[in-house]
C-alpha atoms as a PDB file:
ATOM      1  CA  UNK A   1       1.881 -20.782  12.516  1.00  0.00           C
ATOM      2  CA  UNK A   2      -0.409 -18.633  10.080  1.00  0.00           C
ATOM      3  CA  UNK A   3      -1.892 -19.363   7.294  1.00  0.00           C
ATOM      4  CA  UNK A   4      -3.986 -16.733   5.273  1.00  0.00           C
ATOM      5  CA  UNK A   5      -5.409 -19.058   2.451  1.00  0.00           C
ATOM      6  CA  UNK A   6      -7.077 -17.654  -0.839  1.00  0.00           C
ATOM      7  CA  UNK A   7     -10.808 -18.911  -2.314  1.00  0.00           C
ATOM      8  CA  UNK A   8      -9.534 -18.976  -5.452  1.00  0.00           C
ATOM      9  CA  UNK A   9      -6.941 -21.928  -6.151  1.00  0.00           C
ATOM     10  CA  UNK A  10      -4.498 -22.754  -3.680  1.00  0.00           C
ATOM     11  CA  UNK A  11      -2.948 -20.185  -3.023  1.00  0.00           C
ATOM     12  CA  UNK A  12      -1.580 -19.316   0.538  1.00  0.00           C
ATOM     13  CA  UNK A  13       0.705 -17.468   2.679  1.00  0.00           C
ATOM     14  CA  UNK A  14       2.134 -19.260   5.729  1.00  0.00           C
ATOM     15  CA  UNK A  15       4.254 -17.585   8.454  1.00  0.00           C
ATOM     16  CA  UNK A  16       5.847 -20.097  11.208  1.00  0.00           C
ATOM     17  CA  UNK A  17       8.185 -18.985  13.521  1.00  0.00           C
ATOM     18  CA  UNK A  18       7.948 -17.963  17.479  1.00  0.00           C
ATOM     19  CA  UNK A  19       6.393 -14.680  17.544  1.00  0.00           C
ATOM     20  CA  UNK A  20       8.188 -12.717  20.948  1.00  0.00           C
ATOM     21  CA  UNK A  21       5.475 -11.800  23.448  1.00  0.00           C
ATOM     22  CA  UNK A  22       7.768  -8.364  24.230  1.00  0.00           C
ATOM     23  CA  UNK A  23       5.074  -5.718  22.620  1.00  0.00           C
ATOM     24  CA  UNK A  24       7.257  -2.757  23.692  1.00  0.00           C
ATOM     25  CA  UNK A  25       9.490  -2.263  20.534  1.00  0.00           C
ATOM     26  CA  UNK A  26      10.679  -3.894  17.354  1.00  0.00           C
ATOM     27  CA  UNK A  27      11.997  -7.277  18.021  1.00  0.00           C
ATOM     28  CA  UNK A  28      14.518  -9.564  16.836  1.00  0.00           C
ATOM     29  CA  UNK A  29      12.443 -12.379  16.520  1.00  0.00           C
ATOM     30  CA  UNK A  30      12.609 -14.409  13.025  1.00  0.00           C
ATOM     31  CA  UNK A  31       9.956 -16.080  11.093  1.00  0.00           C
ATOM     32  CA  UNK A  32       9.780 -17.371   7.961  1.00  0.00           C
ATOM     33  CA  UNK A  33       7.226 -16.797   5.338  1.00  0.00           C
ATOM     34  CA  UNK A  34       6.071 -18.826   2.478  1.00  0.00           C
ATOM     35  CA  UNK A  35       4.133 -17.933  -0.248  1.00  0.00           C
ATOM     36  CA  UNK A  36       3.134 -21.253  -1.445  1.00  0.00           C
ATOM     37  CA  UNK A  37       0.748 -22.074  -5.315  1.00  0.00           C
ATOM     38  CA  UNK A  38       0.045 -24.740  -7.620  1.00  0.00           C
ATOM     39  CA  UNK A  39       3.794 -23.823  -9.969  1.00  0.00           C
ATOM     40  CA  UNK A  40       5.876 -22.057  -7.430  1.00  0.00           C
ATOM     41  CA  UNK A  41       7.187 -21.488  -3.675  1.00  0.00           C
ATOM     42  CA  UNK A  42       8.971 -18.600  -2.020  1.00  0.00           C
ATOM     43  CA  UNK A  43      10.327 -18.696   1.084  1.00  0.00           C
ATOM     44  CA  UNK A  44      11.848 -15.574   2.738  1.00  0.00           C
ATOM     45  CA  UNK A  45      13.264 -15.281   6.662  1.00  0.00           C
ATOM     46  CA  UNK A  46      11.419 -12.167   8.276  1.00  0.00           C
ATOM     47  CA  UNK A  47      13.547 -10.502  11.340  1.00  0.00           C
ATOM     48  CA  UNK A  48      12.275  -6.914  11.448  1.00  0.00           C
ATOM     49  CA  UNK A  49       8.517  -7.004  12.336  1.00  0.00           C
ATOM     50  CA  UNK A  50       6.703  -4.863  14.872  1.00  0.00           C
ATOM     51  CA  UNK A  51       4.412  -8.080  15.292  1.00  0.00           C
ATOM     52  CA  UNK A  52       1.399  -6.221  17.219  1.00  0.00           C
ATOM     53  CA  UNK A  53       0.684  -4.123  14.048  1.00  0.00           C
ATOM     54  CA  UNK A  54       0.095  -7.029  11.721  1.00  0.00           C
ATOM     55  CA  UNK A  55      -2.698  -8.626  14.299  1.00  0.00           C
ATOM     56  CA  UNK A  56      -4.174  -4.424  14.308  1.00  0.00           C
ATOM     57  CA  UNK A  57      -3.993  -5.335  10.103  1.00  0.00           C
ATOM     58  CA  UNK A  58      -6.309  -8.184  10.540  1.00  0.00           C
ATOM     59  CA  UNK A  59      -8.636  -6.922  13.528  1.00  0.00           C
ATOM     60  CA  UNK A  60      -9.240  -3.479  11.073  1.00  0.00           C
ATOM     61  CA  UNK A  61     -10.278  -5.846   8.117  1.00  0.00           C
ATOM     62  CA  UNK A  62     -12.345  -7.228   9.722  1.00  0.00           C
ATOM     63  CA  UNK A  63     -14.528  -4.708  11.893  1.00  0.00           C
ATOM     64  CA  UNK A  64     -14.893  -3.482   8.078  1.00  0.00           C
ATOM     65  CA  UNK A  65     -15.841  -6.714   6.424  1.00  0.00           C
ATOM     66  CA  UNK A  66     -18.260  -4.348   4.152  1.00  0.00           C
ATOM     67  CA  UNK A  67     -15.409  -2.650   2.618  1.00  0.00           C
ATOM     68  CA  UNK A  68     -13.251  -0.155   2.735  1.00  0.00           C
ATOM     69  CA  UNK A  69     -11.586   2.670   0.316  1.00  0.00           C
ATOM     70  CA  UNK A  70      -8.095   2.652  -0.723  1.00  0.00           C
ATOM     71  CA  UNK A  71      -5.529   0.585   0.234  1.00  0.00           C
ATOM     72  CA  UNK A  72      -4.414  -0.798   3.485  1.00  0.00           C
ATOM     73  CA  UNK A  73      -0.842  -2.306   4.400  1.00  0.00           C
ATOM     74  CA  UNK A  74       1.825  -3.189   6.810  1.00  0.00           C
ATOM     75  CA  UNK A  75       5.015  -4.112   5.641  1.00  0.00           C
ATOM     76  CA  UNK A  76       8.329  -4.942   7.754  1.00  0.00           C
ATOM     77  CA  UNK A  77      10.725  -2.822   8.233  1.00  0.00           C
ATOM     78  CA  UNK A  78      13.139  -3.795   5.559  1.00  0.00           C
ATOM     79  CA  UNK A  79      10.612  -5.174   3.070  1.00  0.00           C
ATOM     80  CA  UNK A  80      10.884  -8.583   2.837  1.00  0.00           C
ATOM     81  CA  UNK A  81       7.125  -9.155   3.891  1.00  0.00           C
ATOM     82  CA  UNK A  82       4.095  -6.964   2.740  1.00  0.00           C
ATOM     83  CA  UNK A  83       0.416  -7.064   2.469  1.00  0.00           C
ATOM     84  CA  UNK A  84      -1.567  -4.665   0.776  1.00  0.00           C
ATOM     85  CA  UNK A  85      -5.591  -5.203   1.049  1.00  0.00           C
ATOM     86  CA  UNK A  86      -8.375  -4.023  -0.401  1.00  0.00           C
ATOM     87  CA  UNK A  87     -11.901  -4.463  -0.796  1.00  0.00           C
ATOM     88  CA  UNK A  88     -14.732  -3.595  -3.701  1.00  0.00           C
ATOM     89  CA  UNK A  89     -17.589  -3.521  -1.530  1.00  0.00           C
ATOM     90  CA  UNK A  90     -19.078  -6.651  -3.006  1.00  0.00           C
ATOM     91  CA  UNK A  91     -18.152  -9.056   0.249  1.00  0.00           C
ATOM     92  CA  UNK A  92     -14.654  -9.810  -1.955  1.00  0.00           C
ATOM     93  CA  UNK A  93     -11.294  -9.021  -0.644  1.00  0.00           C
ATOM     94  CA  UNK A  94      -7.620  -8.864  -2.094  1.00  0.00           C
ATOM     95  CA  UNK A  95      -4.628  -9.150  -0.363  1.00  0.00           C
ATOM     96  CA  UNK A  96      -1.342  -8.569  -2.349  1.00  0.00           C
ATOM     97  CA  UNK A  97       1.461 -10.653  -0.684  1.00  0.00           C
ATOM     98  CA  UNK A  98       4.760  -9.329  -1.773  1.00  0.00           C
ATOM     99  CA  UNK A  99       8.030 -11.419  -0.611  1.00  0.00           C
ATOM    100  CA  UNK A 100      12.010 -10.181  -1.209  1.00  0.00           C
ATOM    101  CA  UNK A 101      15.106 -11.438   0.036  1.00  0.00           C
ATOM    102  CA  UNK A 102      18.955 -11.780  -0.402  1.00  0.00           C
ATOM    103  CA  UNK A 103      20.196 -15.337  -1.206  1.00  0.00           C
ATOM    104  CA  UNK A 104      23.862 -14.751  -1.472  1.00  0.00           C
ATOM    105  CA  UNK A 105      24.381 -11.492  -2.712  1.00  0.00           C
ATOM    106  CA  UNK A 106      21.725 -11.921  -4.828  1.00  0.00           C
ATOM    107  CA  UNK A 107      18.095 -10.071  -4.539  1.00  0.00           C
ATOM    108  CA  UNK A 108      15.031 -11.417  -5.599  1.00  0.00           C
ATOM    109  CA  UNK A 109      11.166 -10.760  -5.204  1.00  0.00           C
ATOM    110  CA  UNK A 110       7.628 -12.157  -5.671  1.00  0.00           C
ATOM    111  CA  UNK A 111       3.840 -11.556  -5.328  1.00  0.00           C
ATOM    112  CA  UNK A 112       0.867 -13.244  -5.817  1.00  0.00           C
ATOM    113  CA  UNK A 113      -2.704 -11.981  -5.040  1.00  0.00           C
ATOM    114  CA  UNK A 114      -4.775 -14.016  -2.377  1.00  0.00           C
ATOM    115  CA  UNK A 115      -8.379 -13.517  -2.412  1.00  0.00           C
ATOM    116  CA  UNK A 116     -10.337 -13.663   0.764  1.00  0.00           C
ATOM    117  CA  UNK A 117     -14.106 -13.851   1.777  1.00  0.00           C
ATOM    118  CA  UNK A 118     -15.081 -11.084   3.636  1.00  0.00           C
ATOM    119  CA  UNK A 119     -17.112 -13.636   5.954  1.00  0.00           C
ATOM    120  CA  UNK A 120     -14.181 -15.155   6.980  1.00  0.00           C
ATOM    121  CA  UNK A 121     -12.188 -12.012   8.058  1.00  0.00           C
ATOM    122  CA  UNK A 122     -13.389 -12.349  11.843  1.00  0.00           C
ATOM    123  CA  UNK A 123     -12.031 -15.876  11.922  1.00  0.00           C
ATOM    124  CA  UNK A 124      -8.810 -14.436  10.342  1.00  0.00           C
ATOM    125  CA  UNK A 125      -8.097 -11.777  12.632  1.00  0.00           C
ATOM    126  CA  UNK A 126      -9.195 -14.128  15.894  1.00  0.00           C
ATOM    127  CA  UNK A 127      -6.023 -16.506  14.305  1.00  0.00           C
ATOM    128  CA  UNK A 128      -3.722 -13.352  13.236  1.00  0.00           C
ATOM    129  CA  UNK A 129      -4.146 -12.261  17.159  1.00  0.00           C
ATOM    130  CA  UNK A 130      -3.808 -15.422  18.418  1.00  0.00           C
ATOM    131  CA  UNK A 131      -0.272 -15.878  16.313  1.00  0.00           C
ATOM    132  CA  UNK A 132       1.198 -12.118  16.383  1.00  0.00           C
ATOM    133  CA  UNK A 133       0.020 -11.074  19.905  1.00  0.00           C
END
């Protein structure tokens, strides 16, 4: 399991699921995410990641823990998981969690904004590598 937990409230985004060790390709591996607050909870099954990337996400946060311009994501394939991060140079860090599925015919989506110390970034992407390979 991952969890990426925000300073502010308790907000967090968990992903549980076996993560497949083949590094080669996309892979059919499923994990479920959760985007979890105070008033709500989203849960949406992830099949499409290229799992390497995300722990790449995390390492590249952190080797620039004094900020960064623009915006930097990873998203699977079909879009029911993305992050988008940022930074404002001021040791603060935002990561926009959006989550989408289909429940029956039905399509729905949410986001939430987790913020993140940039002091804790190393420790993030030591437990992002450690969970997505």
């Amino acid at each position: 399991m991952f969890i990426l937990k925000s300073v502010a409230g308790r907000l967090r985004l968990e992903l549980d699921g076996e993560v497949p060790r083949n590094l080669e390709a996309w892979d059919a591996g499923h994990i479920t995410a959760r985007l979890v607050g105070d008033a709500f909870s989203a849960v949406a099954g992830v099949d499409d990641m290229r799992f390497p990337k995300w722990g790449d996400l995390f390492e590249g946060l952190a080797g620039d823990w004094r900020g960064w311009d623009g915006v930097r994501e990873e998203a699977s394939a079909e879009g029911h998981l993305r992050l988008s991060c940022s930074s404002d140079y001021r040791g603060h860090v935002s990561v926009r969690v959006q989550l989408a599925g289909d429940f029956e015919g039905c399509d729905w989506s949410t986001e939430a904004t987790l913020f993140l110390d940039a002091g804790s970034l190393e420790t993030i992407a030591a437990e992002a590598r450690a969970y997505f390979g």
